[in-house]
N, C-alpha and C. Protein backbone atom coordinates (compact mmCIF):
# COMPACT_ATOMS: atom_id res chain seq x y z
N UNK A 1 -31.09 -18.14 -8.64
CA UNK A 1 -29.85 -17.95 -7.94
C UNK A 1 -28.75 -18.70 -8.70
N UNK A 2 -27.79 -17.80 -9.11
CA UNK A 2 -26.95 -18.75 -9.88
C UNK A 2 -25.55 -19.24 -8.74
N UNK A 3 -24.87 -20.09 -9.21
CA UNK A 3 -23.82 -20.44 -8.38
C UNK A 3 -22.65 -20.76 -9.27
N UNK A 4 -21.54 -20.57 -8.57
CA UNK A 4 -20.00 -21.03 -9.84
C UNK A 4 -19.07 -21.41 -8.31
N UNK A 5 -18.80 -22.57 -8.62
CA UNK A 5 -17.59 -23.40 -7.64
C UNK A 5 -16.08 -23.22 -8.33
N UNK A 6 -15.34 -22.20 -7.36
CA UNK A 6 -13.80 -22.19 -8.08
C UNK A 6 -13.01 -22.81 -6.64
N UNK A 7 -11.89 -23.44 -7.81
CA UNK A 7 -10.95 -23.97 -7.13
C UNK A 7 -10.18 -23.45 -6.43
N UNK A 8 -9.26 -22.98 -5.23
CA UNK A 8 -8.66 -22.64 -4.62
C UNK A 8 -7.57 -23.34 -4.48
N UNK A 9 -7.60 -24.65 -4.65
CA UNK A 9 -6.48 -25.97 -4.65
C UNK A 9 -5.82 -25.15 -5.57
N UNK A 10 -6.78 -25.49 -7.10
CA UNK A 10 -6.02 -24.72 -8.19
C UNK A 10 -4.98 -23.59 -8.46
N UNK A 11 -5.48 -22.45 -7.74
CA UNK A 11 -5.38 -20.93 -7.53
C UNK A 11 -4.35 -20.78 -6.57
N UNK A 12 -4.09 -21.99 -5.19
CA UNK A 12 -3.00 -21.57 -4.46
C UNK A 12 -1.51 -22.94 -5.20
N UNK A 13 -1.77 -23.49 -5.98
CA UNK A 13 -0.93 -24.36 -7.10
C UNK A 13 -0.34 -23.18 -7.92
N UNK A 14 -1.06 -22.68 -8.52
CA UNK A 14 -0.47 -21.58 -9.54
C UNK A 14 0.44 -20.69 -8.64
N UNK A 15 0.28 -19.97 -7.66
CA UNK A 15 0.89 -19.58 -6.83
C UNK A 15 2.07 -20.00 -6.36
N UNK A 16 1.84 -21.09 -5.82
CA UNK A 16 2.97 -22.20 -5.47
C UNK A 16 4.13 -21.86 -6.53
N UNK A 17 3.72 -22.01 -8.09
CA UNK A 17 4.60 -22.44 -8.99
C UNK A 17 5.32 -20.99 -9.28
N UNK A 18 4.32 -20.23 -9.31
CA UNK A 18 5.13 -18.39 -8.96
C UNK A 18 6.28 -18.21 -8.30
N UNK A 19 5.77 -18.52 -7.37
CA UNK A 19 6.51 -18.18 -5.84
C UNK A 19 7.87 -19.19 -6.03
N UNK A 20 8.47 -20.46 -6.90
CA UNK A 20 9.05 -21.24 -6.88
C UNK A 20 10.13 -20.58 -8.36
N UNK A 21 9.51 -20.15 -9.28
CA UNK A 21 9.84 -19.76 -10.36
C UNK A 21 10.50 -18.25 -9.81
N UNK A 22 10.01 -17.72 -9.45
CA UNK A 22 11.15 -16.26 -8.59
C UNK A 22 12.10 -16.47 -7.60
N UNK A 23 11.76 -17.50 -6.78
CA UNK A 23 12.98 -17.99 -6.47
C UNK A 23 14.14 -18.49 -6.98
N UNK A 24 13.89 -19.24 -8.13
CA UNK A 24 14.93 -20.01 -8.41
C UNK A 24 16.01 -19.61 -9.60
N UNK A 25 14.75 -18.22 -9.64
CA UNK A 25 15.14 -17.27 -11.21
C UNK A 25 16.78 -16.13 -10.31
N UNK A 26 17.76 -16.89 -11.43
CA UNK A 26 19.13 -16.09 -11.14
C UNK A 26 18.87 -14.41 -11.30
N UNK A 27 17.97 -13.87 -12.35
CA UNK A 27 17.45 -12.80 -12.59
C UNK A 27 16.04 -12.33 -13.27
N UNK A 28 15.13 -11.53 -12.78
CA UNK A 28 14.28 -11.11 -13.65
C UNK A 28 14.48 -9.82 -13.63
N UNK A 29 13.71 -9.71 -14.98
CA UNK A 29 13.40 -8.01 -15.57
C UNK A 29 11.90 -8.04 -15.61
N UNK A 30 11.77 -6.83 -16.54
CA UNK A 30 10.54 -6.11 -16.29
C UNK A 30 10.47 -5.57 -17.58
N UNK A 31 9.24 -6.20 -18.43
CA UNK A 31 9.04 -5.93 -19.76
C UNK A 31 8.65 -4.34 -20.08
N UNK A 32 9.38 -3.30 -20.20
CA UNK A 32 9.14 -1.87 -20.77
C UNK A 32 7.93 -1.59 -21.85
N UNK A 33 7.11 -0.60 -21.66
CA UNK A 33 5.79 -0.08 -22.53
C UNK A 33 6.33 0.31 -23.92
N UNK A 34 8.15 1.42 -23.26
CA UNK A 34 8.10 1.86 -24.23
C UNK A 34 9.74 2.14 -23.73
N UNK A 35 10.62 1.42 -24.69
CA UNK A 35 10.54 0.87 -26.39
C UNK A 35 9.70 -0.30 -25.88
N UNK A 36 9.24 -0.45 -26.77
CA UNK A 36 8.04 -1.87 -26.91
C UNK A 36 9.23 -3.17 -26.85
N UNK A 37 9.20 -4.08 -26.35
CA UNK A 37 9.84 -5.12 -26.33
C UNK A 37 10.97 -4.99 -24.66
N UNK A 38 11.76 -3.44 -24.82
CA UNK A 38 12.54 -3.20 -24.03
C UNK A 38 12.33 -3.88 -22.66
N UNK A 39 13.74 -4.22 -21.84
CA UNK A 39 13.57 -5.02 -20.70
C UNK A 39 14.28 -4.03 -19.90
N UNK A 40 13.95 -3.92 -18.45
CA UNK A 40 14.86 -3.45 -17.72
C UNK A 40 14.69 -4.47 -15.81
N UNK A 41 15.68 -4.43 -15.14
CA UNK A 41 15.57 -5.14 -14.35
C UNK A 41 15.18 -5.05 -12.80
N UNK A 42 14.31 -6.36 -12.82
CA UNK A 42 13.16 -5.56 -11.54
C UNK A 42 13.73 -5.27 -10.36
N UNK A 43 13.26 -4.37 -9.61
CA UNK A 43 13.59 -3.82 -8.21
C UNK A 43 13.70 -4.45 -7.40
N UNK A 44 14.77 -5.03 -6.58
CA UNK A 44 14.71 -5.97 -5.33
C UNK A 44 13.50 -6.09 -4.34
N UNK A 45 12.86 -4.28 -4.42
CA UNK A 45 12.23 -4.38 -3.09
C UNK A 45 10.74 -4.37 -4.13
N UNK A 46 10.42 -4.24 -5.13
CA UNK A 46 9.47 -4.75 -5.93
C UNK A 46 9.36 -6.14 -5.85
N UNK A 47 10.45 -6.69 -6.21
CA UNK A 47 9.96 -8.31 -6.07
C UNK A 47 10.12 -8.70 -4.87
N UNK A 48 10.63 -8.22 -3.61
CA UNK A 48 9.84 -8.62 -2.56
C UNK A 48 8.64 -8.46 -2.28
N UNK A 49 8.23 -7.19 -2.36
CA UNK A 49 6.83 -7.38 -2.48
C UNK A 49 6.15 -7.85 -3.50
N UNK A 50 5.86 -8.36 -4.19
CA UNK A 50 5.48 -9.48 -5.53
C UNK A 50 6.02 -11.07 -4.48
N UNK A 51 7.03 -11.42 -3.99
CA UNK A 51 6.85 -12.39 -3.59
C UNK A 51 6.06 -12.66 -1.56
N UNK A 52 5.83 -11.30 -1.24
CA UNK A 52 5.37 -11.24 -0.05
C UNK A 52 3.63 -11.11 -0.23
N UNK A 53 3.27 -10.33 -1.34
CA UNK A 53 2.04 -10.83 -1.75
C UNK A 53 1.54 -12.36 -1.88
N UNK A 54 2.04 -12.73 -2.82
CA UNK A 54 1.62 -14.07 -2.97
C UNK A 54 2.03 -14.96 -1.82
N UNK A 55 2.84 -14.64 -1.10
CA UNK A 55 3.14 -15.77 -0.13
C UNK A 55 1.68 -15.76 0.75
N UNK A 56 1.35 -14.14 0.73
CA UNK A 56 0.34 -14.05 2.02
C UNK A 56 -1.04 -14.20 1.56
N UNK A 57 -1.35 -14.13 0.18
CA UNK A 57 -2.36 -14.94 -0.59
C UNK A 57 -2.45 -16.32 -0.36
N UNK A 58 -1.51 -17.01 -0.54
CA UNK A 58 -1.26 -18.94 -0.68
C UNK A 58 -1.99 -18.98 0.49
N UNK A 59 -1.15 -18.18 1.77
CA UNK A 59 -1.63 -18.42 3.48
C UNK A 59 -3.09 -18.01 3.55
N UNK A 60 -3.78 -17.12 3.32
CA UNK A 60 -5.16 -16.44 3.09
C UNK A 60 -5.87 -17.60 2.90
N UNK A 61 -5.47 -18.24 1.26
CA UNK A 61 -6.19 -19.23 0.71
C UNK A 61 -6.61 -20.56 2.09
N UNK A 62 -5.20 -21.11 2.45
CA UNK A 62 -5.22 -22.30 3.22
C UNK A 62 -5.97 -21.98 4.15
N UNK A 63 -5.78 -21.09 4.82
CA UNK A 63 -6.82 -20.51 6.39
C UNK A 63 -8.07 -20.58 5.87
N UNK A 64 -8.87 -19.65 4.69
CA UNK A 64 -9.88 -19.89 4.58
C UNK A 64 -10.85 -20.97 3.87
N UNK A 65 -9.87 -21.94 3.49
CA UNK A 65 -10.17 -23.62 3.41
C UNK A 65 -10.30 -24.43 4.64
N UNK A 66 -11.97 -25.13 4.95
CA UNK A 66 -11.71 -25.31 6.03
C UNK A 66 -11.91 -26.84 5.96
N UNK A 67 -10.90 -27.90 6.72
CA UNK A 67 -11.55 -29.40 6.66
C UNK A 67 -10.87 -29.54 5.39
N UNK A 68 -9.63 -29.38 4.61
CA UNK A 68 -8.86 -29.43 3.56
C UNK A 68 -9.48 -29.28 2.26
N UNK A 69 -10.90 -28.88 2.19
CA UNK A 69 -11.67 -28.49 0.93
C UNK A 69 -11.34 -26.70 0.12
N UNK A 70 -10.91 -27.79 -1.07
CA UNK A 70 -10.02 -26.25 -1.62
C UNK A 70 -11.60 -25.90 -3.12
N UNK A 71 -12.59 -25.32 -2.28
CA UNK A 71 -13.49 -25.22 -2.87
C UNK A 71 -13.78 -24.17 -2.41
N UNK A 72 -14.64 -23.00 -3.21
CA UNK A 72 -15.78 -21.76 -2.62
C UNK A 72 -16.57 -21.60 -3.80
N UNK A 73 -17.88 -21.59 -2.99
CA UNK A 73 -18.86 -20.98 -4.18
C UNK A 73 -19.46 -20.33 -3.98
N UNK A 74 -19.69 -19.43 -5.14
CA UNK A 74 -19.67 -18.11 -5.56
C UNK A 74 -20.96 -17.59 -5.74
N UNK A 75 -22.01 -16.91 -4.88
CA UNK A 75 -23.77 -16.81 -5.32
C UNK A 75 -23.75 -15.75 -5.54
N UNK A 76 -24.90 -15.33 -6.39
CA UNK A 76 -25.26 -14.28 -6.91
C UNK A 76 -26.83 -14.80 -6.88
N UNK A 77 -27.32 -13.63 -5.89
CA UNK A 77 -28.93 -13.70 -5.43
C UNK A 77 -29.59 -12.82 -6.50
């Protein structure tokens, strides 16, 4: 039976720093396939949802941490 312990502390931190970095960002774009490099600028209601995701991930995370342990591990029988 193998086992792998991931962090969730970790995973809702990275999040955190997402969710802080789109806020505070005066503007983002949206890196284009094609022209390669090309930028164009993201959709209001795209990055609401991009920031309504992750908000409701972070919350997911905390609820299913229970007793402030930002731990889950992972079996494979």
């Amino acid at each position: 039976m193998a086992e792998t312990r991931v962090s969730t502390g970790a995973l809702s931190e990275v999040i955190e720093l997402y969710l802080k970095l789109l806020r505070e960002a005066s503007k983002i774009q949206v890196e284009l396939e094609d022209p390669p490099g090309g930028r164009i600028d993201l959709d209001p209601g795209k990055l609401n949802a991009i920031v309504t995701g992750l908000s409701a991930a972070s919350g997911a995370l905390a609820q299913g941490c229970q007793q402030g342990v930002y731990g889950l591990f992972l079996i494979k029988e």
